[in-house]
N, C-alpha and C. Protein backbone atom coordinates (compact mmCIF):
# COMPACT_ATOMS: atom_id res chain seq x y z
N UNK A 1 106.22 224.44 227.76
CA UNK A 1 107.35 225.07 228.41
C UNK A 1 106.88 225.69 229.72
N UNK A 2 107.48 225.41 230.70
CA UNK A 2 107.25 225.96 232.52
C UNK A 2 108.11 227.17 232.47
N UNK A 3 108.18 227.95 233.15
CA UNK A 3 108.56 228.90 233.48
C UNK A 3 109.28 228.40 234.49
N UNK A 4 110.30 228.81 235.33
CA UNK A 4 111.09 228.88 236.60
C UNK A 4 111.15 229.71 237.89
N UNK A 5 110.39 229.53 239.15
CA UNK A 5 109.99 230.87 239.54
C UNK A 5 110.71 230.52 241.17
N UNK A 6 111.05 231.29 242.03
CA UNK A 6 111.63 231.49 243.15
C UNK A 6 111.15 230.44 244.05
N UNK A 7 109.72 230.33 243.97
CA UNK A 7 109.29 229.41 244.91
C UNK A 7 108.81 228.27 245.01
N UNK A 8 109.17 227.63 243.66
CA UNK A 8 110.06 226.35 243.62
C UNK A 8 110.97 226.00 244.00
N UNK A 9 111.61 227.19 245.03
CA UNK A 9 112.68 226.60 245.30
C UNK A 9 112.52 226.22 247.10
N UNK A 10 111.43 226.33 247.23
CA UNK A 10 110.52 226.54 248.97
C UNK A 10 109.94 224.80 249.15
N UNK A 11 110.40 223.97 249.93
CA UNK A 11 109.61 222.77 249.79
C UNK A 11 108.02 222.89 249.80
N UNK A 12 107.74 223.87 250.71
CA UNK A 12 106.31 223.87 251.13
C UNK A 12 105.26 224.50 249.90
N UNK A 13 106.11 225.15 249.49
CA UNK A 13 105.54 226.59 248.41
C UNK A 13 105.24 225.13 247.31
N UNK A 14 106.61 224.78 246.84
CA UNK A 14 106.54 223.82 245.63
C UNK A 14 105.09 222.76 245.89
N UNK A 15 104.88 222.08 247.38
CA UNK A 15 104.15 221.51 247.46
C UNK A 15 102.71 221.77 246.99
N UNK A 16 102.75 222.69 247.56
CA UNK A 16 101.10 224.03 247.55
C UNK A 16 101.24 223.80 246.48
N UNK A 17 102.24 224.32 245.46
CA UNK A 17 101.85 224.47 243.87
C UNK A 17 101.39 223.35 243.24
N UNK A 18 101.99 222.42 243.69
CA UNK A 18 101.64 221.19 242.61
C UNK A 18 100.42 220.73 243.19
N UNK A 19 99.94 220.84 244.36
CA UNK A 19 98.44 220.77 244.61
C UNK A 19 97.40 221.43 243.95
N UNK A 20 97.87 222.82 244.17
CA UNK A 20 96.75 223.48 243.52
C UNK A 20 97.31 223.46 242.09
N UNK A 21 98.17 222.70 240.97
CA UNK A 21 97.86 222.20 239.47
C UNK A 21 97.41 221.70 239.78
N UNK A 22 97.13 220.08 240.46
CA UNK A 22 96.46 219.35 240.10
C UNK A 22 95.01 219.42 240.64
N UNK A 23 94.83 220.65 241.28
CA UNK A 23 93.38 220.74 241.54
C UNK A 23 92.71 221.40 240.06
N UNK A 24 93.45 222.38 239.92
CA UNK A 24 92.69 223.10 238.75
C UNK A 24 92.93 221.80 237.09
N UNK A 25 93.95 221.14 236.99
CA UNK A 25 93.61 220.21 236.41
C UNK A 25 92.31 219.28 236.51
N UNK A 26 92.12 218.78 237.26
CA UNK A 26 90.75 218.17 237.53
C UNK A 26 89.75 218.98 237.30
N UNK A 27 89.50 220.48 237.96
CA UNK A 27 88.37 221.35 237.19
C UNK A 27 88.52 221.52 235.91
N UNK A 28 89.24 221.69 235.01
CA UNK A 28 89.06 221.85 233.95
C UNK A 28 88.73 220.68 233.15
N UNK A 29 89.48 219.45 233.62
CA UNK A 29 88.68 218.17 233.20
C UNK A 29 87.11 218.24 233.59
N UNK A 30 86.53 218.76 234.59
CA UNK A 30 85.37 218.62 234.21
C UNK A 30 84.69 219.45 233.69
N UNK A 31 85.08 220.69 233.31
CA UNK A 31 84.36 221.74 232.19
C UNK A 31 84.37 221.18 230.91
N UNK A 32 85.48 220.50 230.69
CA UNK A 32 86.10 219.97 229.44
C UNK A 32 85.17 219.10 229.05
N UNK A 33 84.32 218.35 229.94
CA UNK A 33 83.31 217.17 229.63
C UNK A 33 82.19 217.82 228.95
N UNK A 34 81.86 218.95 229.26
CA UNK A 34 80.68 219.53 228.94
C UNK A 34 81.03 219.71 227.56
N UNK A 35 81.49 220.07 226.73
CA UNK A 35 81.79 220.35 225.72
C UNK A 35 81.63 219.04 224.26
N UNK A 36 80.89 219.02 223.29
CA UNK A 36 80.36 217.86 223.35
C UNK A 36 80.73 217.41 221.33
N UNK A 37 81.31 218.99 220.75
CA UNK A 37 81.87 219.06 219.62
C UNK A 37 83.42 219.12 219.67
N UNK A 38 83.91 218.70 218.44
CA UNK A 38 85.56 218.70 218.61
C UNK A 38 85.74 220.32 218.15
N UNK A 39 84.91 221.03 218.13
CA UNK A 39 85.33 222.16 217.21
C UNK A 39 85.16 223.40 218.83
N UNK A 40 84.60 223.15 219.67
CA UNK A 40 84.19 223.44 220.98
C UNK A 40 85.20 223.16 222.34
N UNK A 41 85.66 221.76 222.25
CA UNK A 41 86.84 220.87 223.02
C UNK A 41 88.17 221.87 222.43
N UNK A 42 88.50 222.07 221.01
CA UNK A 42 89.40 222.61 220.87
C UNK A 42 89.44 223.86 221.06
N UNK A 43 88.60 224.74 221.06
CA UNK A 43 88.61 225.98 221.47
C UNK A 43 88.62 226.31 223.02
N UNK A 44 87.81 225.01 224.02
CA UNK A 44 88.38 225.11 225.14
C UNK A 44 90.18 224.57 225.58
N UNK A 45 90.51 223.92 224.92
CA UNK A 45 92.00 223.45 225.35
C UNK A 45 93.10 224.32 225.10
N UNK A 46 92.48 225.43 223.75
CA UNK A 46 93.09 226.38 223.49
C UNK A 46 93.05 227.51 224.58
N UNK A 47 92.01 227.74 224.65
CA UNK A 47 91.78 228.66 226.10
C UNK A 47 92.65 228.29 227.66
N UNK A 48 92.64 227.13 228.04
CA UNK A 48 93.52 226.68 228.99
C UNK A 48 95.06 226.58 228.81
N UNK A 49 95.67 226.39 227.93
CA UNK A 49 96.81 226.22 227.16
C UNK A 49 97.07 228.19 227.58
N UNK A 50 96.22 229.03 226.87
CA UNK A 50 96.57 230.28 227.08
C UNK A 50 96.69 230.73 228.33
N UNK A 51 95.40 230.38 229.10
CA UNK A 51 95.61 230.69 230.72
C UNK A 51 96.46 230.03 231.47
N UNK A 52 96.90 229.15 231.46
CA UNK A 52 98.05 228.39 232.07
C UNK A 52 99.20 229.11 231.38
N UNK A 53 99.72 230.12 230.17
CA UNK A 53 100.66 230.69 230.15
C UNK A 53 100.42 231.89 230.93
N UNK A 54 98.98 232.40 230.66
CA UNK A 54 99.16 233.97 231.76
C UNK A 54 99.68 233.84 233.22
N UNK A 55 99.32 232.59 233.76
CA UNK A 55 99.25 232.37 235.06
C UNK A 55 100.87 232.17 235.22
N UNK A 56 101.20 231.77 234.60
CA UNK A 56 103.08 231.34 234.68
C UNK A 56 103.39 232.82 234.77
N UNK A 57 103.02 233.86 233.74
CA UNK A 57 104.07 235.45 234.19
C UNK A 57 103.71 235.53 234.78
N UNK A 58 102.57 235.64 235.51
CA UNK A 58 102.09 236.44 237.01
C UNK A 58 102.76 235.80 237.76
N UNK A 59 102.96 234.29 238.39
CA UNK A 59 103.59 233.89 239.21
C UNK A 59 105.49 234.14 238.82
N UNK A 60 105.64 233.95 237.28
CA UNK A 60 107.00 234.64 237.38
C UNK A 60 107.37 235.76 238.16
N UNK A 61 106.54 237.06 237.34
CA UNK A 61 107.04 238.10 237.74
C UNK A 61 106.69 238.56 239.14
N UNK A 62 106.15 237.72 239.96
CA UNK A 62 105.73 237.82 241.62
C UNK A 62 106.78 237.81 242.61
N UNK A 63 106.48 239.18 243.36
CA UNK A 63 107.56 238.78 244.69
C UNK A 63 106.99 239.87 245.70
N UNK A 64 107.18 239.44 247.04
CA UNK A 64 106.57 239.86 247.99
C UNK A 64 106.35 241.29 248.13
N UNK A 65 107.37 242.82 247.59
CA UNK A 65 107.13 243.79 247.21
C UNK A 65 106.30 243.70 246.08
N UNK A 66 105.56 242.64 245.03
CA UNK A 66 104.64 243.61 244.01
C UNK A 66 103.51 242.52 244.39
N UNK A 67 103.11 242.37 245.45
CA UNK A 67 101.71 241.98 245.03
C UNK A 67 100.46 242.26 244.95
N UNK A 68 100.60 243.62 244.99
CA UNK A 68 99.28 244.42 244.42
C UNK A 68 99.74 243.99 242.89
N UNK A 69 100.64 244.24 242.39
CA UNK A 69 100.61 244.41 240.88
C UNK A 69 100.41 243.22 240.52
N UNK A 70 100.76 242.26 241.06
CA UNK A 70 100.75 240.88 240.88
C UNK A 70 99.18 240.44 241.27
N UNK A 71 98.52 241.21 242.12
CA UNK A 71 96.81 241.08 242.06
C UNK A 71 96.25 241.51 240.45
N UNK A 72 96.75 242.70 240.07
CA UNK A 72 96.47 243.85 239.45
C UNK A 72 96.44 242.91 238.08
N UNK A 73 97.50 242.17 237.87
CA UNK A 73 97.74 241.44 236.70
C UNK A 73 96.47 240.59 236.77
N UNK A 74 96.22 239.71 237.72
CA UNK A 74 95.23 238.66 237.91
C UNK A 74 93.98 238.61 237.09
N UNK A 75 93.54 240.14 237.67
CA UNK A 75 91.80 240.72 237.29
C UNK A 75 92.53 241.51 235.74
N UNK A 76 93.38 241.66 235.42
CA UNK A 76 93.49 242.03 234.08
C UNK A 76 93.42 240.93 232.79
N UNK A 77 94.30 239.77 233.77
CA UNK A 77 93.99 238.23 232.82
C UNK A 77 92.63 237.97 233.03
N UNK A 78 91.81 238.00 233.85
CA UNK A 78 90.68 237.76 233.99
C UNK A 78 89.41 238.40 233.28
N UNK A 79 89.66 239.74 233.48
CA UNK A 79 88.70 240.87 232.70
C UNK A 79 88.74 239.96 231.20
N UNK A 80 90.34 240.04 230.54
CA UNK A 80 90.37 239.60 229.47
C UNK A 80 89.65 238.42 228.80
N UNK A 81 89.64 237.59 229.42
CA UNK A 81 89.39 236.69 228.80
C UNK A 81 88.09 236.19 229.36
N UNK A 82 86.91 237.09 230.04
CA UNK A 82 85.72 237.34 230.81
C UNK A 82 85.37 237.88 229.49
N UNK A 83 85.73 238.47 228.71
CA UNK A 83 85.67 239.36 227.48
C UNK A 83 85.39 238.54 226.29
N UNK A 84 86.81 237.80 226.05
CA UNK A 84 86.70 236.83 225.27
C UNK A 84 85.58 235.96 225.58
N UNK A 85 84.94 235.17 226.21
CA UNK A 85 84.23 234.38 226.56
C UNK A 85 82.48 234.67 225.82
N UNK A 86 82.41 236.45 226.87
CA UNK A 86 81.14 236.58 226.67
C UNK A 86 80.77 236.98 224.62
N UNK A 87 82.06 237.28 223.90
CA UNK A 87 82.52 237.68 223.00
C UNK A 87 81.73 236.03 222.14
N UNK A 88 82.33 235.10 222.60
CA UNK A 88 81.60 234.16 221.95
C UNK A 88 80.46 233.38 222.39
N UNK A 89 79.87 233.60 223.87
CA UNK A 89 78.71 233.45 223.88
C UNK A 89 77.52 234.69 222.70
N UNK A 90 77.66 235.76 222.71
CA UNK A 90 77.11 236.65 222.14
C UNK A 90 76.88 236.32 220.28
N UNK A 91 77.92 235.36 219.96
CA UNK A 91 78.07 234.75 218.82
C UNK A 91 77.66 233.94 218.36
N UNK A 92 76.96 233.10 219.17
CA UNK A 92 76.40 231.18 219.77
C UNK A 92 77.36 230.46 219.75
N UNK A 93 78.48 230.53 220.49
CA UNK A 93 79.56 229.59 220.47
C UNK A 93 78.81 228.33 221.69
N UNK A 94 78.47 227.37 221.06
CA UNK A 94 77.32 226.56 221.93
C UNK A 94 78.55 225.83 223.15
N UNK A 95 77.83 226.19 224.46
CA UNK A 95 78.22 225.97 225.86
C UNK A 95 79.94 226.88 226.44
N UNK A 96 80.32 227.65 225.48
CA UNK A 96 80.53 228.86 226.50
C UNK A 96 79.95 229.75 227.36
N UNK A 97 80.69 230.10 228.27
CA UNK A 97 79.93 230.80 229.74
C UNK A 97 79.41 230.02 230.41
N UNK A 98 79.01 229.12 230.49
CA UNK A 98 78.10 228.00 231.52
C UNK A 98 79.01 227.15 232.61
N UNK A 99 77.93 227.68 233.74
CA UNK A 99 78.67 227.45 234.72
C UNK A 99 78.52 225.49 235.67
């Protein structure tokens, strides 16, 4: 499910966007390679599946008065799941964190 956001409704904006999906699609296809168990693959697709919903409210709830908060959100999805990550490197979740 997509979300619906204002600047989809911008030819140029819409353009930008679907560029930069399909850029970060391709990066994650290649993190995704590294991963070399199905039990590993699924815990990364799960992780993207989640961040691709955080990233939808932030760009929902975005508009030119909140974008500090709309920064603010960014490094809060980020902290989070910087958290989660090191949470299962610390565990041996083999090839999380690697860059």
């Amino acid at each position: 499910m997509k979300l619906s956001f204002h600047a989809m409704d911008i030819r140029e904006l819409r353009k930008a966007f679907q560029q930069n999906e399909k850029a970060i699609a391709e990066l994650f296809a290649v993190y995704r390679s590294r991963y070399t168990t199905k039990a590993n693959v699924t815990m990364y697709r799960l992780m993207v599946i989640a961040l691709e919903a955080e990233l939808q409210n932030v760009l929902f709830k975005l508009s030119g008065s909140r974008l500090d908060r709309a920064t603010g959100d960014v490094k809060a999805v980020t902290a989070k799941y910087q958290k989660i990550v090191n949470g299962a490197v610390a565990s041996g979740f083999s090839g999380a964190g690697r860059d």
